[in-house]
C-alpha atoms as a PDB file:
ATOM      1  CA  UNK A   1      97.929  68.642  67.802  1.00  0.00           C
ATOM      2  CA  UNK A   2      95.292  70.377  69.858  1.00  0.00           C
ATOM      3  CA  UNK A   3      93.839  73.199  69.408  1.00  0.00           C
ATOM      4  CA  UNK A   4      95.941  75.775  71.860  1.00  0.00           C
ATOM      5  CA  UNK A   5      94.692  79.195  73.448  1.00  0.00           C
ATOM      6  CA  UNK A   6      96.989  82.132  74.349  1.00  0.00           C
ATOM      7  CA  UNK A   7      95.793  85.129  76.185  1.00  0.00           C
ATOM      8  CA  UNK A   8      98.606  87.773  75.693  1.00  0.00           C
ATOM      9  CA  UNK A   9      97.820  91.622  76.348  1.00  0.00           C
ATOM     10  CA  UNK A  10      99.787  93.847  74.163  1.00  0.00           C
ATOM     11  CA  UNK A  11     100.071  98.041  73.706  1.00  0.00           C
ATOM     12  CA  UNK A  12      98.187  99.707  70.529  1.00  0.00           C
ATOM     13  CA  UNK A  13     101.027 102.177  69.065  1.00  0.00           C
ATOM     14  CA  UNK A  14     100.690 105.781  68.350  1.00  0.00           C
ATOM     15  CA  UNK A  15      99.759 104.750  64.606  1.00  0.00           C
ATOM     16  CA  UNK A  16      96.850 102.420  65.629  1.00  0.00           C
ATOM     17  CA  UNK A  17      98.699  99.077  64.918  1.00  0.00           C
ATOM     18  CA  UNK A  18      99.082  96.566  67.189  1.00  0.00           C
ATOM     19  CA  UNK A  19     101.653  94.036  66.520  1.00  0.00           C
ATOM     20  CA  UNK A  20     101.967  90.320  68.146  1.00  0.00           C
ATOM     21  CA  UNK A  21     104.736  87.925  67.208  1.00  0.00           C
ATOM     22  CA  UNK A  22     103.582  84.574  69.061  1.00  0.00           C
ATOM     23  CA  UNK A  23     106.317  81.707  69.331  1.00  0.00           C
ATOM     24  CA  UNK A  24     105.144  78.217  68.343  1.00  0.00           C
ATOM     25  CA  UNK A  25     106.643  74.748  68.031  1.00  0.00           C
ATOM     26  CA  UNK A  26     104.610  74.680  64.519  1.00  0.00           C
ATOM     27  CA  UNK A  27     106.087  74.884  61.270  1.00  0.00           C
ATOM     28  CA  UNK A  28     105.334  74.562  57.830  1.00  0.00           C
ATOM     29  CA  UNK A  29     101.402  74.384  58.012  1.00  0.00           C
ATOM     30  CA  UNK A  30      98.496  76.471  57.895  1.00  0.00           C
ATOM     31  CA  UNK A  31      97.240  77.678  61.143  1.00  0.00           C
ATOM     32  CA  UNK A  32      93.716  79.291  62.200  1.00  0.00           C
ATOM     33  CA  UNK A  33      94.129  82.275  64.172  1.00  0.00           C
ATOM     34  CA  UNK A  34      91.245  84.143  66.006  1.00  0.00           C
ATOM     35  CA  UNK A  35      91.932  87.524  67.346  1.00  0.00           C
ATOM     36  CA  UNK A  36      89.721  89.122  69.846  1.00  0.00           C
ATOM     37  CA  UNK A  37      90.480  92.564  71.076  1.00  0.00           C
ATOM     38  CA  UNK A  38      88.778  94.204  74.685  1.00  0.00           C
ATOM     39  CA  UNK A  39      90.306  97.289  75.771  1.00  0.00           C
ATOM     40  CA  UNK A  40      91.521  96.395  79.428  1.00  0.00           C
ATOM     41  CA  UNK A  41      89.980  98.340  82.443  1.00  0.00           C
ATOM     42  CA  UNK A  42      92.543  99.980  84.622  1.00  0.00           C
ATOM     43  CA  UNK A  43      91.655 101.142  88.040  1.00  0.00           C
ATOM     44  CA  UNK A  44      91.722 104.752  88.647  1.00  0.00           C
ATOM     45  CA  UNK A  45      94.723 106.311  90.533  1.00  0.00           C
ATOM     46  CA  UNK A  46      94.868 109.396  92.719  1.00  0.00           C
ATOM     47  CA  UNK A  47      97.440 111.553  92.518  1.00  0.00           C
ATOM     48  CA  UNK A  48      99.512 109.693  94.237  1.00  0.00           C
ATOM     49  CA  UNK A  49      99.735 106.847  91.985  1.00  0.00           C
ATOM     50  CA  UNK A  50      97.553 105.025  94.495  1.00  0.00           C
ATOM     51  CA  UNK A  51      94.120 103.057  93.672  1.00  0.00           C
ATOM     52  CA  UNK A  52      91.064 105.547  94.619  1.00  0.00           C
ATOM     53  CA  UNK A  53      89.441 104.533  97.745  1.00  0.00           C
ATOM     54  CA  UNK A  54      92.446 102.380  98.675  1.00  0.00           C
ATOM     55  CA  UNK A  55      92.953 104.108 102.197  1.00  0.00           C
ATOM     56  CA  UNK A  56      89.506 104.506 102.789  1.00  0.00           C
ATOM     57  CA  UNK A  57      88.745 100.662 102.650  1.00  0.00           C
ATOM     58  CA  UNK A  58      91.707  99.108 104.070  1.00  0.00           C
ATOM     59  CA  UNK A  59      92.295 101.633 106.988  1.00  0.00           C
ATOM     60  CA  UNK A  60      91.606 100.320 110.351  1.00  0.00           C
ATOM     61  CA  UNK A  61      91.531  96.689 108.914  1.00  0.00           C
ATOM     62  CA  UNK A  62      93.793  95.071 111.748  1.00  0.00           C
ATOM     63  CA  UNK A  63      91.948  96.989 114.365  1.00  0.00           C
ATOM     64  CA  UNK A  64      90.374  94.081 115.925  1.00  0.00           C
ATOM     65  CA  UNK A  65      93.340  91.790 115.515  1.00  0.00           C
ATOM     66  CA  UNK A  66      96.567  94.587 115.548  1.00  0.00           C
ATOM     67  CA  UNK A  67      99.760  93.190 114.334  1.00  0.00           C
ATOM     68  CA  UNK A  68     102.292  92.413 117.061  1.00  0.00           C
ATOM     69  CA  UNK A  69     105.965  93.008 116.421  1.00  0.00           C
ATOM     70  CA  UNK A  70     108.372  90.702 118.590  1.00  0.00           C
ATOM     71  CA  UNK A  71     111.370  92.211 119.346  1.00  0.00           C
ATOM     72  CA  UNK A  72     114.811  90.406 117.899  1.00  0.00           C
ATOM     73  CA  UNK A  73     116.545  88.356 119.839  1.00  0.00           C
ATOM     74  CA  UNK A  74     119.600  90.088 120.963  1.00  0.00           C
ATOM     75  CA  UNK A  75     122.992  89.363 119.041  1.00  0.00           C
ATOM     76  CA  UNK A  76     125.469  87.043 120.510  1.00  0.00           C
ATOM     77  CA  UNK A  77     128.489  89.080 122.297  1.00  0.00           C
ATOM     78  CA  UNK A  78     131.613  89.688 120.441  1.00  0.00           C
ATOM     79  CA  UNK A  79     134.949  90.573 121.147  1.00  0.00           C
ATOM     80  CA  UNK A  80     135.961  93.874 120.865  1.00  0.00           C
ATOM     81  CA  UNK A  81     138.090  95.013 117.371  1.00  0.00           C
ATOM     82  CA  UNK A  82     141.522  96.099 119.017  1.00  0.00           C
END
């Protein structure tokens, strides 16, 4: 079998342990494992829960080519509930 790569992220716990369980179709052999941990880079939020800057660099983007909303056709006539 080749050699197979899995990028998983997982979530240190409160005691500094971080714990992977990582299915495989192997059994009964030795494996080689190589772990290599990066904390992940998360974009900053405002208050709002929203990422900084995000109004600031999208607003105004359809300006030059505004969205156009067709009405709906209208619905078929139906007889009236007696």
């Amino acid at each position: 079998m080749a050699m197979e790569t899995l990028r998983l992220t997982a979530r240190v716990g409160s005691d500094g342990l971080v714990k992977l369980e990582i299915p495989t179709d192997l059994t009964n052999q030795d494996v080689e494992i190589v772990v290599v941990m990066q904390p992940l880079e998360r974009e900053a939020l405002d208050a709002m829960g929203y990422p900084v800057g995000y109004f600031e660099e999208t607003y105004g983007m359809f300006a030059a080519d505004p969205l156009e909303r067709n009405q709906p056709p209208q619905p078929d006539a139906r007889d009236a509930l007696e």
